[in-house]
C-alpha atoms as a PDB file:
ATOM      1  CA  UNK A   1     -48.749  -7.037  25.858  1.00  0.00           C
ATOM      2  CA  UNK A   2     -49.457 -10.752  24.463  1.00  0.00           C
ATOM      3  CA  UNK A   3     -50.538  -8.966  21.245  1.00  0.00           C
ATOM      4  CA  UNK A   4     -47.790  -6.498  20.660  1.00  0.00           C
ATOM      5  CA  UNK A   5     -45.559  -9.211  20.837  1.00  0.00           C
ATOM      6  CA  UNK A   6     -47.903 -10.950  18.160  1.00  0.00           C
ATOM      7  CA  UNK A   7     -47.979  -8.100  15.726  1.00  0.00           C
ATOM      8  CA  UNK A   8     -43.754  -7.881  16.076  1.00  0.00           C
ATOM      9  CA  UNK A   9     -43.292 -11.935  15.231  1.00  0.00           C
ATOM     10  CA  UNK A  10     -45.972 -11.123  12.543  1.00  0.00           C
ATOM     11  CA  UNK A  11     -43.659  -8.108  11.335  1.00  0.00           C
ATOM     12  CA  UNK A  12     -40.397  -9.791  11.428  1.00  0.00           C
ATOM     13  CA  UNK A  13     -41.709 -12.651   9.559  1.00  0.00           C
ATOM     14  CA  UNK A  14     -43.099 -10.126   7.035  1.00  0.00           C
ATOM     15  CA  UNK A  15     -39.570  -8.935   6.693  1.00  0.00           C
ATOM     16  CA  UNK A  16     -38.147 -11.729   6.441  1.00  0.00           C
ATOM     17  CA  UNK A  17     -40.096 -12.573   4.028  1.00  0.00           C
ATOM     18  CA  UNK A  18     -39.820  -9.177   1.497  1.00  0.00           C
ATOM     19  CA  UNK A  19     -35.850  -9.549   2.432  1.00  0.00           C
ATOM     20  CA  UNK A  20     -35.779 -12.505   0.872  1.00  0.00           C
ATOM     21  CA  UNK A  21     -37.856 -12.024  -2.221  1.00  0.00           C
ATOM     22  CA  UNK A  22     -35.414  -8.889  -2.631  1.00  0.00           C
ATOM     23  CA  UNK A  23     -32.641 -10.900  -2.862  1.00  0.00           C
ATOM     24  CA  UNK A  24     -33.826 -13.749  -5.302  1.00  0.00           C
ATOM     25  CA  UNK A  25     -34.835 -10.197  -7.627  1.00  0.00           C
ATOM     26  CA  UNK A  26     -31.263  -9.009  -7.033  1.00  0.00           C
ATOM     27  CA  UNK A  27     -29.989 -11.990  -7.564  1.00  0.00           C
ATOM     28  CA  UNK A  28     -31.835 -12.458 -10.809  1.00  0.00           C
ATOM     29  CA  UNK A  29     -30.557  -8.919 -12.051  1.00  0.00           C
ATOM     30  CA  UNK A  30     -27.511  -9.689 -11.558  1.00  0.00           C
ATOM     31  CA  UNK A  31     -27.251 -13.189 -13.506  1.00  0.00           C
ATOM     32  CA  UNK A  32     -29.351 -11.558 -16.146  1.00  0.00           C
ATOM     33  CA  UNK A  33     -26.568  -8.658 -16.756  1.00  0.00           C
ATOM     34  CA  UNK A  34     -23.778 -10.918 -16.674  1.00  0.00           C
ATOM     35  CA  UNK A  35     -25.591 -13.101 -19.216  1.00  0.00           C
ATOM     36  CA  UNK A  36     -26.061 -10.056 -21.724  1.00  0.00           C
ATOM     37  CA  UNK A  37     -22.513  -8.385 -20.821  1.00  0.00           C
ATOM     38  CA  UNK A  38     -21.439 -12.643 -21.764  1.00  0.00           C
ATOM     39  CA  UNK A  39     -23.220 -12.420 -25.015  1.00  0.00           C
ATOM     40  CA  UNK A  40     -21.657  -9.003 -25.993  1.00  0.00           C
ATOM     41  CA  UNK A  41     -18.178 -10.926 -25.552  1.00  0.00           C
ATOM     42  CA  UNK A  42     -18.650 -13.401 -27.397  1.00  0.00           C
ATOM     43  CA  UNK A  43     -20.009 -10.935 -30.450  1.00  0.00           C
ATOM     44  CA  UNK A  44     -16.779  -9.010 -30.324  1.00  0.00           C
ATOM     45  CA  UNK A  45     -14.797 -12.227 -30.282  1.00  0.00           C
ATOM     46  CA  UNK A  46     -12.393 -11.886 -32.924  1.00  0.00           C
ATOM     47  CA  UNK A  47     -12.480 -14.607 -34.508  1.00  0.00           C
ATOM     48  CA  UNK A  48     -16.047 -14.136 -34.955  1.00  0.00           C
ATOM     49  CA  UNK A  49     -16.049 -10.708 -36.564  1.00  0.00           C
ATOM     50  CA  UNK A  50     -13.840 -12.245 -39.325  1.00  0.00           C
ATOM     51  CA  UNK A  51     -16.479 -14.916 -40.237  1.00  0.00           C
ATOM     52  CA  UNK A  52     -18.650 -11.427 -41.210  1.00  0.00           C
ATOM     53  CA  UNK A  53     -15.754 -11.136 -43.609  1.00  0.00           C
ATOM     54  CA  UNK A  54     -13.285  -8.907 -41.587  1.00  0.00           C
ATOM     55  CA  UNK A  55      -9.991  -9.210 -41.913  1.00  0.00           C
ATOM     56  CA  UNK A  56      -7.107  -8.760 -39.779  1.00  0.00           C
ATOM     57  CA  UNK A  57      -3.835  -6.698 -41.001  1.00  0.00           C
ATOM     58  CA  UNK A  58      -0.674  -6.726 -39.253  1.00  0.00           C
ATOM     59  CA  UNK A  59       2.675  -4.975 -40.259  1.00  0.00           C
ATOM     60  CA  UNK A  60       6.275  -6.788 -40.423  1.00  0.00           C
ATOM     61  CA  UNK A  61       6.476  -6.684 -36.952  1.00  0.00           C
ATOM     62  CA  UNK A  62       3.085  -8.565 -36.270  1.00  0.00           C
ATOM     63  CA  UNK A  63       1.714  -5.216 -34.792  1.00  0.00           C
ATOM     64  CA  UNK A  64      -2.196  -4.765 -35.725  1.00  0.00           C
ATOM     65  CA  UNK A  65      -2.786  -2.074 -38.612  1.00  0.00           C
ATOM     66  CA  UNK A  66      -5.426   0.298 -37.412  1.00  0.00           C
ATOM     67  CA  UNK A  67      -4.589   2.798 -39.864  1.00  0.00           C
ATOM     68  CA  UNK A  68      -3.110   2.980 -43.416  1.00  0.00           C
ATOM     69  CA  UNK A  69      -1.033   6.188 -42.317  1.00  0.00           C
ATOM     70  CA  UNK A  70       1.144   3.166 -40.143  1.00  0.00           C
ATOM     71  CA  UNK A  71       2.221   1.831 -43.651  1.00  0.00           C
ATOM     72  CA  UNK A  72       4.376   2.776 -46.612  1.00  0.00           C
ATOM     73  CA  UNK A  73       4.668   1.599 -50.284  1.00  0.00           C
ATOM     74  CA  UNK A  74       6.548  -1.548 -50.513  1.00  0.00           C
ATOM     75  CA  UNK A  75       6.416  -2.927 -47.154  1.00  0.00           C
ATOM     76  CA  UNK A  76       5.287  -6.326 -46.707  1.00  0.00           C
ATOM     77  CA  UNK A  77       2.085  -7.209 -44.833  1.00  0.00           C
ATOM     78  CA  UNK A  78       0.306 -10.425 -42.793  1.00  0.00           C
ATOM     79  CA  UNK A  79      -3.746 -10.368 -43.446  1.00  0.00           C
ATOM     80  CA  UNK A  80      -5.825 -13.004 -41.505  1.00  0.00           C
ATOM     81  CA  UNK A  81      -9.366 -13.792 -42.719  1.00  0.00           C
ATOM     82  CA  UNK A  82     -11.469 -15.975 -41.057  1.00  0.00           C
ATOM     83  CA  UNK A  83     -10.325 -19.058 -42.726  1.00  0.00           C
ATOM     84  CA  UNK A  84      -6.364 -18.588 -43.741  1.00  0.00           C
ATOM     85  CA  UNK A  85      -3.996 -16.393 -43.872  1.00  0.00           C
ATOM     86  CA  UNK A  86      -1.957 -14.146 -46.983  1.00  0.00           C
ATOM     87  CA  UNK A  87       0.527 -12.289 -46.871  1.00  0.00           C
ATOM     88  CA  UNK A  88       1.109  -9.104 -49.256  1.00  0.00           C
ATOM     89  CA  UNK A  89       3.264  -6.404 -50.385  1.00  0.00           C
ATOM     90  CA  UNK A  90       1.523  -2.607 -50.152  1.00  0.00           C
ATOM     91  CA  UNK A  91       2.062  -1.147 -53.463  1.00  0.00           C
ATOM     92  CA  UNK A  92       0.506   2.443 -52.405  1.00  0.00           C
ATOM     93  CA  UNK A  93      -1.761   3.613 -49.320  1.00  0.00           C
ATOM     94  CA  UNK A  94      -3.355   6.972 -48.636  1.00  0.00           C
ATOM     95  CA  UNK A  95      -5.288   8.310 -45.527  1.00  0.00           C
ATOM     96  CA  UNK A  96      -9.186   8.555 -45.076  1.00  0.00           C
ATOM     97  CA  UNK A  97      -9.142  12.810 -44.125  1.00  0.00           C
ATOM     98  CA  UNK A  98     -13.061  13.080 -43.419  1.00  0.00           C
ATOM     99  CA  UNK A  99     -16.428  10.772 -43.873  1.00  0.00           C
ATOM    100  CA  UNK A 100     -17.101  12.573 -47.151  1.00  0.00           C
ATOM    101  CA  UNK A 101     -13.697  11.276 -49.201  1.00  0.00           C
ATOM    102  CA  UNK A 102     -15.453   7.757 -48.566  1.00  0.00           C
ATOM    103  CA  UNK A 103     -18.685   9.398 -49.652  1.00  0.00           C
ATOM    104  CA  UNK A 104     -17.070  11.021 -52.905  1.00  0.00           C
ATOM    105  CA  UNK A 105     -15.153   8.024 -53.733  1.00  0.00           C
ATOM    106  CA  UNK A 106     -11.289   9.760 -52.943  1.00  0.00           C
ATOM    107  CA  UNK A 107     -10.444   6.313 -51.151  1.00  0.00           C
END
């Protein structure tokens, strides 16, 4: 009897043991994803992708410009680079249709 009870202490400390090297590796998962999903943030920051020499375009209204189809000839226009600011006048715009009027120079 004096050794079953042996073998269970020796089990439960075994347990205890694996229990809590499972949750220092969980643990350490964890911080490791939220450190990676912190570094993608602060590569889309926006500021950030206009040092790469982005720039931002907004319409009259201050709404972002996505797409040139959103403007029309003579409207006026806010642009935001990473250090200053313009603002310009859209003397024509046309639409990208497919990849291949980049390609073939139509833009």
């Amino acid at each position: 009897m004096r050794g079953n009870w042996v073998r269970l202490e020796d089990r439960q400390t075994n347990l205890a043991q694996r229990l809590v090297k499972a949750m220092h590796a969980g643990q350490a998962s964890r911080s490791a994803r939220m450190d990676n999903a912190a570094q993608h943030l602060i590569l889309l920051d926006p500021k950030r992708v206009l040092t790469r020499g982005y720039s931002i375009v907004q319409d009259a209204s201050g709404n972002v410009v996505s797409n040139a189809g959103q403007l029309t000839a003579g409207e006026e226009i806010g642009i935001t680079f990473a250090r200053g600011w313009a603002r310009a006048g859209v003397k024509e715009c046309g639409v990208v249709r497919s990849s291949n009027d980049v390609k073939d120079g139509k833009i």
